[in-house]
N, C-alpha and C. Protein backbone atom coordinates (compact mmCIF):
# COMPACT_ATOMS: atom_id res chain seq x y z
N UNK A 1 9.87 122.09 53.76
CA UNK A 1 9.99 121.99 52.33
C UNK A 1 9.97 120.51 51.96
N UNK A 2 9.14 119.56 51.06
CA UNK A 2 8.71 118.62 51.09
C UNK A 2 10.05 118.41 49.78
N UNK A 3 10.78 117.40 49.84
CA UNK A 3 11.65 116.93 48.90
C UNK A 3 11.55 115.23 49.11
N UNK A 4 11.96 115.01 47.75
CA UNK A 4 11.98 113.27 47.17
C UNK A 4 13.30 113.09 46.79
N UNK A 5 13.50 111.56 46.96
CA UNK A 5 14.88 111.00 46.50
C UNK A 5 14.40 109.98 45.97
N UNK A 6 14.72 109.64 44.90
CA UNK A 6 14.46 108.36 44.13
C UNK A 6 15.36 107.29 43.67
N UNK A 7 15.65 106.02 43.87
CA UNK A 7 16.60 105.15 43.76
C UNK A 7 16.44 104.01 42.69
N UNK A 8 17.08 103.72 41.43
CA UNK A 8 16.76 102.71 40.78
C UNK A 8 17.71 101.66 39.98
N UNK A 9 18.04 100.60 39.86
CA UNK A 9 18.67 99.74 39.28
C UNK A 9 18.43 99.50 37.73
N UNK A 10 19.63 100.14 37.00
CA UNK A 10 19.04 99.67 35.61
C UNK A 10 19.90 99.35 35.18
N UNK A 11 19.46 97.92 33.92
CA UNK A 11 20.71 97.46 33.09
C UNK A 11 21.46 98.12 31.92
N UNK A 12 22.46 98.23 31.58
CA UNK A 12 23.27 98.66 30.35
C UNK A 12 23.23 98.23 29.55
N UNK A 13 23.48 98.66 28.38
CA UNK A 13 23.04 97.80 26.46
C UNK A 13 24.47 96.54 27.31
N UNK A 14 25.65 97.26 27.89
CA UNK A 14 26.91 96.39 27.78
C UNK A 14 27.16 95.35 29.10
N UNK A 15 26.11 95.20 29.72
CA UNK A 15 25.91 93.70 30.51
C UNK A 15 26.58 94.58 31.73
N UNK A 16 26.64 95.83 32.05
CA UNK A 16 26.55 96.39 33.36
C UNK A 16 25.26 96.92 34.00
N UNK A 17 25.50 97.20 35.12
CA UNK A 17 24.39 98.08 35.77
C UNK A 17 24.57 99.42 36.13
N UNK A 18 23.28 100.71 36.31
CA UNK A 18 23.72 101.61 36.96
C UNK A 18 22.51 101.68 37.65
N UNK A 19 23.51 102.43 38.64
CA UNK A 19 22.68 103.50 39.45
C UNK A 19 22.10 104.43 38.91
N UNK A 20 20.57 104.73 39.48
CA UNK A 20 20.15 105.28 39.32
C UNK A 20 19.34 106.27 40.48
N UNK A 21 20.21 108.10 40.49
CA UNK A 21 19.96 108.48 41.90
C UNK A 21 19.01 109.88 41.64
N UNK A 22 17.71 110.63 41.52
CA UNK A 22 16.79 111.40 41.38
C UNK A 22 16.68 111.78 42.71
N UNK A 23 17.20 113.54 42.57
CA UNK A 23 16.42 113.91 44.22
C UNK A 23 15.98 115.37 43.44
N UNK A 24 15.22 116.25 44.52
CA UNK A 24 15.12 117.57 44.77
C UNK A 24 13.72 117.88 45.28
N UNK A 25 13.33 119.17 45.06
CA UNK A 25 11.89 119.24 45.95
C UNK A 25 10.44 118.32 44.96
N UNK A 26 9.52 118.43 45.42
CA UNK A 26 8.51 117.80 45.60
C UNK A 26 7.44 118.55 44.31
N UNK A 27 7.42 118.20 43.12
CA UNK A 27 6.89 119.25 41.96
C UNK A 27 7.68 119.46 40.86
N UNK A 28 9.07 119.17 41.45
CA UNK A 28 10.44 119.99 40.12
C UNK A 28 10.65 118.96 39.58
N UNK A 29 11.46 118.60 38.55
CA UNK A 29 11.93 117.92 38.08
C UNK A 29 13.40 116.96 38.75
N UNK A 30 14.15 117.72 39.64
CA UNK A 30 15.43 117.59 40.42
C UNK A 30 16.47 117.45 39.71
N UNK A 31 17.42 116.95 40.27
CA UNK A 31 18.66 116.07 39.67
C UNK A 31 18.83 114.84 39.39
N UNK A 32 19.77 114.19 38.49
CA UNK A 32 20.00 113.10 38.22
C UNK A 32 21.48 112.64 38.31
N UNK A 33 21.96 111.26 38.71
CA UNK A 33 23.22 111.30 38.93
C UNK A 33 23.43 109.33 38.57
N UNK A 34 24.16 109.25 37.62
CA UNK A 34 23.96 107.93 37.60
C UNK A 34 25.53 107.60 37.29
N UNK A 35 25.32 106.45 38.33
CA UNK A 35 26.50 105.67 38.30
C UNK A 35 26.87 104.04 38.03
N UNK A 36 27.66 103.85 36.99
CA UNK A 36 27.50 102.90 36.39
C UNK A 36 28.70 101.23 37.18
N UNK A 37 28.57 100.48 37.64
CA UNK A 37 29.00 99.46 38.00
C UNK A 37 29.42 98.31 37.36
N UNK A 38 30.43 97.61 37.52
CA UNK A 38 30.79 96.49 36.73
C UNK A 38 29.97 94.93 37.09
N UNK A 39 29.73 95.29 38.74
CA UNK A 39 29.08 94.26 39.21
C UNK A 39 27.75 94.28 39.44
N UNK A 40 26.68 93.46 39.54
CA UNK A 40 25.93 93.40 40.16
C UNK A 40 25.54 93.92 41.27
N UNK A 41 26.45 92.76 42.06
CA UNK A 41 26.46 92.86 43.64
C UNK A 41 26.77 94.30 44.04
N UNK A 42 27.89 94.77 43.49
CA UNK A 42 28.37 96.12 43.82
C UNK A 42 27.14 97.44 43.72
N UNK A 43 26.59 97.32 42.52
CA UNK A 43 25.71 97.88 42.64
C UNK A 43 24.28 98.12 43.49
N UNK A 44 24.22 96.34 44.02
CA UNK A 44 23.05 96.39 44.66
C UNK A 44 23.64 96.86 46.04
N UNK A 45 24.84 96.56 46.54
CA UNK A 45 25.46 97.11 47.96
C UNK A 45 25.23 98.65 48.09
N UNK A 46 25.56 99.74 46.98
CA UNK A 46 25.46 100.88 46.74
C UNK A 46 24.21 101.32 46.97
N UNK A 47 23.57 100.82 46.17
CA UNK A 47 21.63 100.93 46.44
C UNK A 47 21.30 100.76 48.16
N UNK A 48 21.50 99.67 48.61
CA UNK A 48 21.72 99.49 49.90
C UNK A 48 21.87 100.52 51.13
N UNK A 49 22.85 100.89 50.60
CA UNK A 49 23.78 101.83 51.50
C UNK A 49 23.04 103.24 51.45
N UNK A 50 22.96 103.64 49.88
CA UNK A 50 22.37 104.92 49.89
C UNK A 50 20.56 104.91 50.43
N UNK A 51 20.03 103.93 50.55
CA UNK A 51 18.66 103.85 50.99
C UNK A 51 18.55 104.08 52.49
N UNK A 52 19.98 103.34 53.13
CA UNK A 52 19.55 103.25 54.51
C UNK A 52 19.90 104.55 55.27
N UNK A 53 20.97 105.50 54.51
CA UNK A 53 21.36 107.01 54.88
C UNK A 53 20.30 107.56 54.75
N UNK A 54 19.88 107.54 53.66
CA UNK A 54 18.06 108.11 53.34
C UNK A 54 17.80 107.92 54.63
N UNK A 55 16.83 106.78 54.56
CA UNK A 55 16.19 106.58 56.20
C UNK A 55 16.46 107.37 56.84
N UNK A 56 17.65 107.10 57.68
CA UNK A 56 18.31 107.68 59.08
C UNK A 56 17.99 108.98 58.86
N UNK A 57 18.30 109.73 57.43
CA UNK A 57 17.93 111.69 57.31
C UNK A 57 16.48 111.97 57.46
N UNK A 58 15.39 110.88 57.47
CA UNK A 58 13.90 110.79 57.93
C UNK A 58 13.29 111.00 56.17
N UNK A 59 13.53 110.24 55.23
CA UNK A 59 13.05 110.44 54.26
C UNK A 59 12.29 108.82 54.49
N UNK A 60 11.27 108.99 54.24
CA UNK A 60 10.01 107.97 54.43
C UNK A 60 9.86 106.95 52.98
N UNK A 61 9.84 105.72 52.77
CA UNK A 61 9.35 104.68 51.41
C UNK A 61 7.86 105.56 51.22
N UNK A 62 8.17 105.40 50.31
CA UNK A 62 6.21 106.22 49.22
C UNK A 62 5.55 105.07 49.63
N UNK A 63 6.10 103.95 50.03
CA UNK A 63 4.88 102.28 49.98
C UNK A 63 4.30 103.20 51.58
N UNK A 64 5.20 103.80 52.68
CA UNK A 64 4.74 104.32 53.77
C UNK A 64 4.20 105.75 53.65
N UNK A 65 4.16 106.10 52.68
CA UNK A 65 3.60 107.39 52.67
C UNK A 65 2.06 106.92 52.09
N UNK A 66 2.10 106.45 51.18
CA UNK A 66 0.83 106.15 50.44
C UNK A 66 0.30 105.11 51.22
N UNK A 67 0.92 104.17 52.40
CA UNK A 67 -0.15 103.65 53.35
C UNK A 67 -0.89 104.39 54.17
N UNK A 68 -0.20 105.73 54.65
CA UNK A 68 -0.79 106.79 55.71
C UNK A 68 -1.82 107.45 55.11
N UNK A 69 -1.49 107.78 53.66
CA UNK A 69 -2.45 108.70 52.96
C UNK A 69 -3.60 108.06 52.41
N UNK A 70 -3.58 107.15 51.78
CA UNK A 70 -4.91 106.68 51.17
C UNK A 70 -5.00 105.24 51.40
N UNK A 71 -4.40 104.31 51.90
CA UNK A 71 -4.43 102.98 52.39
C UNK A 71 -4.09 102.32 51.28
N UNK A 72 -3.34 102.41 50.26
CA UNK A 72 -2.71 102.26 49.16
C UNK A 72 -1.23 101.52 49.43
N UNK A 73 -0.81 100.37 48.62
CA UNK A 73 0.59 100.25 48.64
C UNK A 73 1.12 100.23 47.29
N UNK A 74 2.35 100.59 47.41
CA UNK A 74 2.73 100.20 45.78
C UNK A 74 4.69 100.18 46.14
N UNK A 75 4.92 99.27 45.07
CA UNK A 75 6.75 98.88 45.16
C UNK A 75 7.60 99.83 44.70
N UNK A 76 7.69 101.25 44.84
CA UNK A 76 8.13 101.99 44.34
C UNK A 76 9.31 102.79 45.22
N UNK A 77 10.63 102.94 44.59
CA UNK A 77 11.80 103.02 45.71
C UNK A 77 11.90 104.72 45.84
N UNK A 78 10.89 105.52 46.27
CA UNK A 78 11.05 106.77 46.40
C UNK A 78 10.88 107.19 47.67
N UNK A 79 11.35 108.03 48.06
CA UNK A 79 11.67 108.49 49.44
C UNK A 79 10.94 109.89 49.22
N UNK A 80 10.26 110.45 50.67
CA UNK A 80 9.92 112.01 50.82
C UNK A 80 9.86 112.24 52.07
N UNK A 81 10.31 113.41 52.54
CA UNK A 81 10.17 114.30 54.08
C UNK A 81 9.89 115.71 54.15
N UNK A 82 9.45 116.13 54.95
CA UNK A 82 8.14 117.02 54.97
C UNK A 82 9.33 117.90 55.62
């Protein structure tokens, strides 16, 4: 069952950041779960952390999926596993 996780950093009208966390299968729309931070740093540690668990569960960067598939790169923080 082919599913995506998507990870993104965005700023607040109020000079915070959130998380920004998109998963489910591959076609749907999924879930959304956002969590908002006072810090920066904190936030980017979070991002961090949740990318590299990704990994380890074998969810692949789209920059590595779309190199295998069409010789394409692009900066985009989405994850998928087959």
């Amino acid at each position: 069952m082919a599913r995506f996780y998507a990870l993104s950093l965005e700023p607040t009208l109020f000079g915070e950041v959130s998380l920004i966390r998109n998963w489910g299968r591959i076609g749907a729309r999924g879930q959304i779960r956002c969590e908002t931070f006072e810090q920066p740093e904190a936030a980017a540690a979070a991002f961090e952390h949740l990318q590299i668990l990704k990994l380890r569960k074998g969810y692949l960067p789209k920059t590595a999926i779309h190199a295998t598939a069409n010789g394409t790169e692009c900066d985009d923080v989405v994850y998928a596993d087959d």
